[in-house]
N, C-alpha and C. Protein backbone atom coordinates (compact mmCIF):
# COMPACT_ATOMS: atom_id res chain seq x y z
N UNK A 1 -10.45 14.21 -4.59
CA UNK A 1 -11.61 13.41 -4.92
C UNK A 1 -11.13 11.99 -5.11
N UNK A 2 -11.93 10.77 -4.21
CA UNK A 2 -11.83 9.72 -4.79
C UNK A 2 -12.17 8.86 -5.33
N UNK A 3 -12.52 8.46 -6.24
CA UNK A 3 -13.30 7.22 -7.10
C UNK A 3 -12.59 5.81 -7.37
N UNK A 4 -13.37 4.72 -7.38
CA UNK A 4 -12.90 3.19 -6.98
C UNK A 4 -13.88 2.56 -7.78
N UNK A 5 -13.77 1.16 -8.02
CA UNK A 5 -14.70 -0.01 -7.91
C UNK A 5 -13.95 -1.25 -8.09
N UNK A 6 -14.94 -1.86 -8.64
CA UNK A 6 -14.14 -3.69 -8.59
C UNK A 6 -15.02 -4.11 -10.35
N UNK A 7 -14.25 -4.81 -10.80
CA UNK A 7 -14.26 -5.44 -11.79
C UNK A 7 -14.06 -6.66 -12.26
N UNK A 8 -14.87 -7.28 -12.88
CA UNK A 8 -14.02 -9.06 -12.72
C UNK A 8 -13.87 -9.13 -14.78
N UNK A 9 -12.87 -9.53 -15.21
CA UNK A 9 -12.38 -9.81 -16.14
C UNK A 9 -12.20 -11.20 -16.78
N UNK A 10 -13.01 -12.11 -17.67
CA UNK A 10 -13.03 -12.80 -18.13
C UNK A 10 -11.40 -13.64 -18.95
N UNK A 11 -10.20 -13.13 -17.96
CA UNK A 11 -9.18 -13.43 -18.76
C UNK A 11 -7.93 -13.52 -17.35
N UNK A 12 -6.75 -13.92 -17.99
CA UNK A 12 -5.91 -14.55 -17.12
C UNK A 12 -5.28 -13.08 -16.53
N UNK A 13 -4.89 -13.14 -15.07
CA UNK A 13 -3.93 -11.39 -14.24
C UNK A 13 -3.38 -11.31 -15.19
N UNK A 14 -2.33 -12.11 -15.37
CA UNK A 14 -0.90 -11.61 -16.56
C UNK A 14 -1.41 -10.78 -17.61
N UNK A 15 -2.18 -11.56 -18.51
CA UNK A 15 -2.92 -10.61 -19.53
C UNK A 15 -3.33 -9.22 -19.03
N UNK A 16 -4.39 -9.45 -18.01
CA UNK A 16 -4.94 -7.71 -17.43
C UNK A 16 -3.81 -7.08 -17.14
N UNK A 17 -3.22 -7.55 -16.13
CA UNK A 17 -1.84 -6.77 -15.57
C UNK A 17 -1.43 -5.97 -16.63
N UNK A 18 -1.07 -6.64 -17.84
CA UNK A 18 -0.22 -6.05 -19.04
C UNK A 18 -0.64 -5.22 -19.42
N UNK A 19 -2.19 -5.29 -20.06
CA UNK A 19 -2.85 -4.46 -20.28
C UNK A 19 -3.23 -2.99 -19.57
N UNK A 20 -3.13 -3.40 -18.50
CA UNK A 20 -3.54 -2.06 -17.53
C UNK A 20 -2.19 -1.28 -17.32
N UNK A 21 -0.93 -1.75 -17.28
CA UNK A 21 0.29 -0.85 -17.45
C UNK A 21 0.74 -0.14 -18.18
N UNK A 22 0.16 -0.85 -20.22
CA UNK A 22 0.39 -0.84 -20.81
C UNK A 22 0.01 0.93 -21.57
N UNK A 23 1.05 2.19 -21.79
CA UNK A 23 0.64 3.23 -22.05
C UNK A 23 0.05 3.84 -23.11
N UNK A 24 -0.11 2.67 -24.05
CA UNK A 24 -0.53 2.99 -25.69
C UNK A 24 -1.97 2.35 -24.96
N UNK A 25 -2.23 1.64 -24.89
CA UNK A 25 -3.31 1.46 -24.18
C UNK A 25 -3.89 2.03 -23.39
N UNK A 26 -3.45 2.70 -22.34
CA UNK A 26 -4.22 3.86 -21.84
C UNK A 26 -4.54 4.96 -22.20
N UNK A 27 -3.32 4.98 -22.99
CA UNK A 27 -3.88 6.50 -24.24
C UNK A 27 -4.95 6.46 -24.93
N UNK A 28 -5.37 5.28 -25.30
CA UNK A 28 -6.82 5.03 -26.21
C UNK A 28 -8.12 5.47 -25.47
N UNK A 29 -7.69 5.63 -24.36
CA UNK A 29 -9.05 6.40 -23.28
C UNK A 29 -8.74 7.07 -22.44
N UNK A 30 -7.77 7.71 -22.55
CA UNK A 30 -7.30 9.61 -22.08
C UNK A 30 -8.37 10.57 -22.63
N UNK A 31 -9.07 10.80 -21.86
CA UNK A 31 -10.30 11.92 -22.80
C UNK A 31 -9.31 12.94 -22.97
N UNK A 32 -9.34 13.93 -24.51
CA UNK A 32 -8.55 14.99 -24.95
C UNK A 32 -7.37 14.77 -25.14
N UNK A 33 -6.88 13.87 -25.31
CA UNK A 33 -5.46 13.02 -25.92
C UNK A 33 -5.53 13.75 -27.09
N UNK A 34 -4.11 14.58 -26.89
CA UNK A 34 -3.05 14.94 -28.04
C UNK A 34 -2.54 14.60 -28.58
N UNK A 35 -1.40 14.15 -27.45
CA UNK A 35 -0.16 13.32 -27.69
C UNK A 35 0.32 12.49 -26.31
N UNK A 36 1.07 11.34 -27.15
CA UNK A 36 1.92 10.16 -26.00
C UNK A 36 3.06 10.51 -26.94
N UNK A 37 4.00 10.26 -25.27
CA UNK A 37 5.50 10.18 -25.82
C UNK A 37 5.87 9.01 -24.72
N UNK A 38 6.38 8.04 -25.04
CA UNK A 38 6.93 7.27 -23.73
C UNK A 38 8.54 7.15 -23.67
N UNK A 39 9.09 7.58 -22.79
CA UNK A 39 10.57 7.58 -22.49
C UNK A 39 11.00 5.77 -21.79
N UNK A 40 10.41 5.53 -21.09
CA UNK A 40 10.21 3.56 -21.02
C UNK A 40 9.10 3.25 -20.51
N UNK A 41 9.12 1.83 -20.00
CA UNK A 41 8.35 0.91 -19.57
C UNK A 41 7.72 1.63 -18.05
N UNK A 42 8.05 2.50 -17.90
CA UNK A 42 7.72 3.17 -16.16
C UNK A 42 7.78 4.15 -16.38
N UNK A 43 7.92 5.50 -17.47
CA UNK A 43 7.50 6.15 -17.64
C UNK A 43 6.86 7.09 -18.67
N UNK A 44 6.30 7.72 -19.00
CA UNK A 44 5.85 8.50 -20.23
C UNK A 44 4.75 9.30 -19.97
N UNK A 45 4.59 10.69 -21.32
CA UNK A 45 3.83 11.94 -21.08
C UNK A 45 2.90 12.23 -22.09
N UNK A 46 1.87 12.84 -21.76
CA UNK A 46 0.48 12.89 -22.61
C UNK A 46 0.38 14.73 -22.31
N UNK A 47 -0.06 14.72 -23.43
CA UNK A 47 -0.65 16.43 -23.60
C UNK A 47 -2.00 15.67 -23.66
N UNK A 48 -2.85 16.81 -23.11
CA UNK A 48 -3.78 16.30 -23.35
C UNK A 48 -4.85 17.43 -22.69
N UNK A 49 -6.12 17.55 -23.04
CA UNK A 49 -7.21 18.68 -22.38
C UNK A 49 -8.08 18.13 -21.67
N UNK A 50 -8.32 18.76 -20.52
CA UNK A 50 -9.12 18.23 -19.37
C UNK A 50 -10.76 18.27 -19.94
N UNK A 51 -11.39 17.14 -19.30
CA UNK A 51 -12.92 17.35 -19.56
C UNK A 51 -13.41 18.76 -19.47
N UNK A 52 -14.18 19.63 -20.17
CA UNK A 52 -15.29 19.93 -19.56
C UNK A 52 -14.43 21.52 -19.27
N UNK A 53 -13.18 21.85 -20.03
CA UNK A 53 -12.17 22.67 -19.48
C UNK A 53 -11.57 23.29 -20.70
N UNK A 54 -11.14 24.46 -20.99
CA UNK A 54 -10.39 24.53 -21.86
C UNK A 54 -8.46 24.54 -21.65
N UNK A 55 -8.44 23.85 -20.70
CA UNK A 55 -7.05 24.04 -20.12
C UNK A 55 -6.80 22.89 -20.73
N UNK A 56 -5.14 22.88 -21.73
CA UNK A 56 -4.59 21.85 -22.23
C UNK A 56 -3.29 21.56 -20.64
N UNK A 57 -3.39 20.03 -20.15
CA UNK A 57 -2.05 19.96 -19.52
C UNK A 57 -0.89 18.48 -20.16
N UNK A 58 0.35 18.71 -19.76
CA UNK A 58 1.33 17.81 -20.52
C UNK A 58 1.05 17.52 -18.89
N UNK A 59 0.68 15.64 -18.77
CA UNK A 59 1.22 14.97 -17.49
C UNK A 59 1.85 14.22 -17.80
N UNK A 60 2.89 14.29 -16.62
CA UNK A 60 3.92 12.89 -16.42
C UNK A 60 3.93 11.91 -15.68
N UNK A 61 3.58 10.76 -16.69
CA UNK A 61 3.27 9.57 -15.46
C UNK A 61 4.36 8.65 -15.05
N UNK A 62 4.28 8.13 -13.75
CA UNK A 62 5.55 7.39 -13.60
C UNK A 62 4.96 6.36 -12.99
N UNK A 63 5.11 4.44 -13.19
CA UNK A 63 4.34 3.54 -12.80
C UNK A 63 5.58 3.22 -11.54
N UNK A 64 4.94 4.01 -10.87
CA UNK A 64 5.80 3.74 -9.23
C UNK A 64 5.57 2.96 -8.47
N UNK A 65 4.63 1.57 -8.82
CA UNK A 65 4.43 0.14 -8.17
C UNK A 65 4.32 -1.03 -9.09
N UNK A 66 5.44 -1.98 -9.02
CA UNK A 66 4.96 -3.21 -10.28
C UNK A 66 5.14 -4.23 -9.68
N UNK A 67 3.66 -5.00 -9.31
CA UNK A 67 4.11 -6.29 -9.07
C UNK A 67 3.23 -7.39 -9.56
N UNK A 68 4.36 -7.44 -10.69
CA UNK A 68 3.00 -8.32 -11.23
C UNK A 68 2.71 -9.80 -10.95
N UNK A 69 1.59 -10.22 -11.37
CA UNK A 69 0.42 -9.97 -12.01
C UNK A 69 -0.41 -9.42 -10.73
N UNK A 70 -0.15 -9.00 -9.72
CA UNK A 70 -0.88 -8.60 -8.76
C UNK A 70 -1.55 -6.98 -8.64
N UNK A 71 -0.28 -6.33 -8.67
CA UNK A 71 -0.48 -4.67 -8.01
C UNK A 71 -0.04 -3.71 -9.24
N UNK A 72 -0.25 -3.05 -8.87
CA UNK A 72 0.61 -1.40 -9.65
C UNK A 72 -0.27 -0.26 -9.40
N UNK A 73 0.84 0.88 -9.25
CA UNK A 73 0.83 1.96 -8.64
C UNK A 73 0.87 2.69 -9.56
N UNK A 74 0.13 4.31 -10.34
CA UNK A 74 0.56 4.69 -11.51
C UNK A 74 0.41 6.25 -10.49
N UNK A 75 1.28 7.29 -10.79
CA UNK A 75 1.25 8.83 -10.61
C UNK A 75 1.08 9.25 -11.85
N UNK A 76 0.51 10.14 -11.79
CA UNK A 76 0.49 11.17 -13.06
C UNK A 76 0.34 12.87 -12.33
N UNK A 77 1.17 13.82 -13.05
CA UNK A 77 1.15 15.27 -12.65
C UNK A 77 1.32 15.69 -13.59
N UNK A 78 0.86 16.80 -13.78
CA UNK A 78 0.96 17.78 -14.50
C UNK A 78 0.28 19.80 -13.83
N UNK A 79 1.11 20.60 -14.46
CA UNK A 79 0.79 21.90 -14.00
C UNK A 79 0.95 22.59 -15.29
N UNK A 80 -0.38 24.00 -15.15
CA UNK A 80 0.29 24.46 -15.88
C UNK A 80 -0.49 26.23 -15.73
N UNK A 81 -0.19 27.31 -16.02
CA UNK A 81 -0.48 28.32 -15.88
C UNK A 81 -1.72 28.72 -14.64
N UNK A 82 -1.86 28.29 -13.89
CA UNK A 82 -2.54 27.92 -12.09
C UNK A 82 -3.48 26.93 -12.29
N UNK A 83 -3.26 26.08 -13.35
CA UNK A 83 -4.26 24.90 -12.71
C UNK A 83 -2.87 23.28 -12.58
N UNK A 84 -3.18 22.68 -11.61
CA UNK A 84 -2.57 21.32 -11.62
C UNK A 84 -3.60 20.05 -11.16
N UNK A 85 -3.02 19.11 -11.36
CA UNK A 85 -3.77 17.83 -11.53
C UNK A 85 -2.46 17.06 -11.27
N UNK A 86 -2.72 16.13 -10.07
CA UNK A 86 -2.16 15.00 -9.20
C UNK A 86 -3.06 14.00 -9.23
N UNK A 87 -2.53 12.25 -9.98
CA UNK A 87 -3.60 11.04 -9.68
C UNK A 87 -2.70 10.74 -9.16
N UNK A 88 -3.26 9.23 -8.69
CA UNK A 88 -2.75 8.63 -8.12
C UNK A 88 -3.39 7.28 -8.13
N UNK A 89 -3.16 6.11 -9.14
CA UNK A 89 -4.34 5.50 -9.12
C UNK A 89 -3.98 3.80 -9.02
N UNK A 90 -4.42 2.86 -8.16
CA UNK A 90 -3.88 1.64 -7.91
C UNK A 90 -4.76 0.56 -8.18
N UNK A 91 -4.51 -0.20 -8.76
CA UNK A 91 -5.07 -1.76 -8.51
C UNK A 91 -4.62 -2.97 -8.33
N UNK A 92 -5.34 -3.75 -7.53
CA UNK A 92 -4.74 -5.27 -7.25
C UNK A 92 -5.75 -6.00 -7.82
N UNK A 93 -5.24 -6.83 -8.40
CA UNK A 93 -5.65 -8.12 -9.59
C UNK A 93 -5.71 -9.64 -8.79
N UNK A 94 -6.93 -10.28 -8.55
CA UNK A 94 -6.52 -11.74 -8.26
C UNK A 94 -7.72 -12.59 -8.88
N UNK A 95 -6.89 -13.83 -8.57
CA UNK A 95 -7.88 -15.12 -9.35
C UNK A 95 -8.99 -15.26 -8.80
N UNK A 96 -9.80 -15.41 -10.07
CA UNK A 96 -11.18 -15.61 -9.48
C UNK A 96 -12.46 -16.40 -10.39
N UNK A 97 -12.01 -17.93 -10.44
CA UNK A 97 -13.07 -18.65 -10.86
C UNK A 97 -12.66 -19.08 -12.50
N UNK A 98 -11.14 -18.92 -12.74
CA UNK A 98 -11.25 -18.64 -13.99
C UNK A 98 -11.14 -17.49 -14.58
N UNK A 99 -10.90 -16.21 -14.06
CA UNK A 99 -11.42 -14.89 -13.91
C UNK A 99 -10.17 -13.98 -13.65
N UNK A 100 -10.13 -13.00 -13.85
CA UNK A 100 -9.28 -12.14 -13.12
C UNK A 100 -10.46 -11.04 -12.46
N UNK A 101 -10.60 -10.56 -10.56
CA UNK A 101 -10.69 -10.08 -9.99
C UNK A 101 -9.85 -8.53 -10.18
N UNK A 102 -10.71 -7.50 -9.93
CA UNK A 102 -9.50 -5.72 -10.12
C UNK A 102 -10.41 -5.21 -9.20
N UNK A 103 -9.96 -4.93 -8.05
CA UNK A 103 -10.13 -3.69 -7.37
C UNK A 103 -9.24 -2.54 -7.67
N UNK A 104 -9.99 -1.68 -7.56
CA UNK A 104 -9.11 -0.25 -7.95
C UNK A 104 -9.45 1.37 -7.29
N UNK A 105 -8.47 2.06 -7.66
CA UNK A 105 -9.21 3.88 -6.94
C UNK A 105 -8.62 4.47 -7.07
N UNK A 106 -8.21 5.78 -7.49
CA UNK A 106 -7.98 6.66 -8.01
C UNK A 106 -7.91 8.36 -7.08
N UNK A 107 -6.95 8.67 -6.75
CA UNK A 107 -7.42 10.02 -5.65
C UNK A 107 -6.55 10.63 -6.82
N UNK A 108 -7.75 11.68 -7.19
CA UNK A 108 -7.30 13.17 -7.88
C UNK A 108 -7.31 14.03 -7.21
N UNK A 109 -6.43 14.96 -6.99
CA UNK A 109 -6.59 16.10 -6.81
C UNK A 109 -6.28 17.45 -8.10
N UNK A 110 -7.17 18.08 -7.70
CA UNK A 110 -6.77 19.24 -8.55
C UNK A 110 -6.35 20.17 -7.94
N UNK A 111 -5.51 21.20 -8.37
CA UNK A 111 -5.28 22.77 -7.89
C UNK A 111 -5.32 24.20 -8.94
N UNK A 112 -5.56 25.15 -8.09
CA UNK A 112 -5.82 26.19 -8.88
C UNK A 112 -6.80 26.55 -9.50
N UNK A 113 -7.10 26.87 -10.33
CA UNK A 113 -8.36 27.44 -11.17
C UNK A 113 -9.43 25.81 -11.25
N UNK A 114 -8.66 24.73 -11.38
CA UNK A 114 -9.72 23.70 -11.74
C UNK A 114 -10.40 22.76 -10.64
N UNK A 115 -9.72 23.41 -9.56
CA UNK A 115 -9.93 22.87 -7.78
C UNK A 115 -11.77 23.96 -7.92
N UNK A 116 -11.56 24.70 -8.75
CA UNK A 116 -13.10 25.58 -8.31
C UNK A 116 -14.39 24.24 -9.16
N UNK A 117 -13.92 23.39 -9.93
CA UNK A 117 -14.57 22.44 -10.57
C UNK A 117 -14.57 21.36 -10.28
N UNK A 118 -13.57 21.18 -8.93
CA UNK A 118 -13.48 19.80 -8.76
C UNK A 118 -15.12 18.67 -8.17
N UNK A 119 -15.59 19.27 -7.51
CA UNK A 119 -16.95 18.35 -7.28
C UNK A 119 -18.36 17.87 -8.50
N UNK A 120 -17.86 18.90 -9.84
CA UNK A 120 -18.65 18.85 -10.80
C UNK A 120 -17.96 17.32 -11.54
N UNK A 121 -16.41 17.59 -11.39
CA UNK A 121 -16.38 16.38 -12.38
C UNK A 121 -15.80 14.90 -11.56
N UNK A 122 -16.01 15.34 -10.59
CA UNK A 122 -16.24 13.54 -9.48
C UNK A 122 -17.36 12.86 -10.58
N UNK A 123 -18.34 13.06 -11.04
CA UNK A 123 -18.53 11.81 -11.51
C UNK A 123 -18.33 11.24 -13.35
N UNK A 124 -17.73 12.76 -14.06
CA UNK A 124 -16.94 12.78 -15.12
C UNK A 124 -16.10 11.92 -15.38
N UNK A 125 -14.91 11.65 -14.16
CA UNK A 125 -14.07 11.10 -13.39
C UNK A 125 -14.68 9.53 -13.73
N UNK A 126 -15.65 9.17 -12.84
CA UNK A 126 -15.73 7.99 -12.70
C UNK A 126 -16.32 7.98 -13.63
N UNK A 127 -16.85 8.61 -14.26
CA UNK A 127 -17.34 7.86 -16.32
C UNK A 127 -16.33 7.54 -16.72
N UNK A 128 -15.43 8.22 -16.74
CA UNK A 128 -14.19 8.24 -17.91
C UNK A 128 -13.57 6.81 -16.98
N UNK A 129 -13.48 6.07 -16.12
CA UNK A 129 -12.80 5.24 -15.27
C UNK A 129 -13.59 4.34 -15.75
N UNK A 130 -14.95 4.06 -15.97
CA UNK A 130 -15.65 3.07 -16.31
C UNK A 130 -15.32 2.31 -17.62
N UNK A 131 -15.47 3.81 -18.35
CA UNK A 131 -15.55 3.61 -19.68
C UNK A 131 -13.66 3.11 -20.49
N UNK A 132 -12.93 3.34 -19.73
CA UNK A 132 -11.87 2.43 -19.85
C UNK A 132 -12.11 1.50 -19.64
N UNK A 133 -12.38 1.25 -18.46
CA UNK A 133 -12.20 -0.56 -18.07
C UNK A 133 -13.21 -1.23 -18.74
N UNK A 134 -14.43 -0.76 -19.59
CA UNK A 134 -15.43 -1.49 -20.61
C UNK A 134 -14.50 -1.81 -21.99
N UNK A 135 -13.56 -0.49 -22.03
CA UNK A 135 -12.72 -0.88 -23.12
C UNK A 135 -11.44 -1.75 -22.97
N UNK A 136 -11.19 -2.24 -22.11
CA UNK A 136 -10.18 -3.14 -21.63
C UNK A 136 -10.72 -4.65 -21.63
N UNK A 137 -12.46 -4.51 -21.10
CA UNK A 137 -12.47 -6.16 -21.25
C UNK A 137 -13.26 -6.04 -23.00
N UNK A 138 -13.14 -5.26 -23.46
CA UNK A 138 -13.55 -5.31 -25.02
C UNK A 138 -12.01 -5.74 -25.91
N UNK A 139 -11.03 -5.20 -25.28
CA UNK A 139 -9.63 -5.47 -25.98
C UNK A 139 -9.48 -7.07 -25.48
N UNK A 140 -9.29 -7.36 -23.88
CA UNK A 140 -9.43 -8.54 -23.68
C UNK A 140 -10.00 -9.71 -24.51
N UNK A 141 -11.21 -9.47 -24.81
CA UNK A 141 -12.58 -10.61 -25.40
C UNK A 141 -11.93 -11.17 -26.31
């Protein structure tokens, strides 16, 4: 499944950039956040329970594109007793008016038991994607 949009941010790339890499920060809108552990700056792991699911999974994310203030690449996986979950989620940041510009998108896949749910929560998905980035230009402001 893939979900995207564009966003314009009232604040300088560098700032967003930071913010959007940043894993204590993304943890604040992990729906079902357990736990963060971060091992560094490029990588770290969340327990955490899927929407809408009673399956708890530990993913490991690794920010496998940095260029800032422009791009970044984030993976996250996790498996666990037949269900798995693969993101994969990117955005590029540019100037705009004073502004920072974010295009972005996200391809999940699921497998196993939660692949039988996957078209229910395509737009779960893009709530929970929204509703970060409302909380990002709220941290921004």
């Amino acid at each position: 499944m893939v979900i995207g949009g564009t966003r314009e941010f009232a604040a300088q790339r560098e700032r967003v950039w930071d913010l959007l890499v940043d894993p204590h920060v993304l943890a604040d809108f992990l729906p079902g956040l357990e736990s963060l552990e971060v091992a560094d700056e490029t990588h770290w792991s969340a327990l955490m329970r899927l929407p809408h699911s009673p399956v708890s999974l530990k993913l490991a994310f690794e920010l496998a594109e940095r260029r800032r203030p422009e791009h970044a690449l984030l993976h996250a996986d996790g498996k666990k007793l037949g269900a798995s979950v693969a993101v994969r989620t990117a955005f590029d940041l540019t100037d705009a008016a004073g502004a920072t510009a974010m295009a972005w998108s996200a391809d999940v896949a699921l497998g196993g038991m939660l692949r039988r749910v996957e078209s229910a929560l395509k737009p779960v998905a893009q709530h929970q994607a929204e509703h970060f980035l409302d909380g990002l230009e709220k941290k921004l402001g």
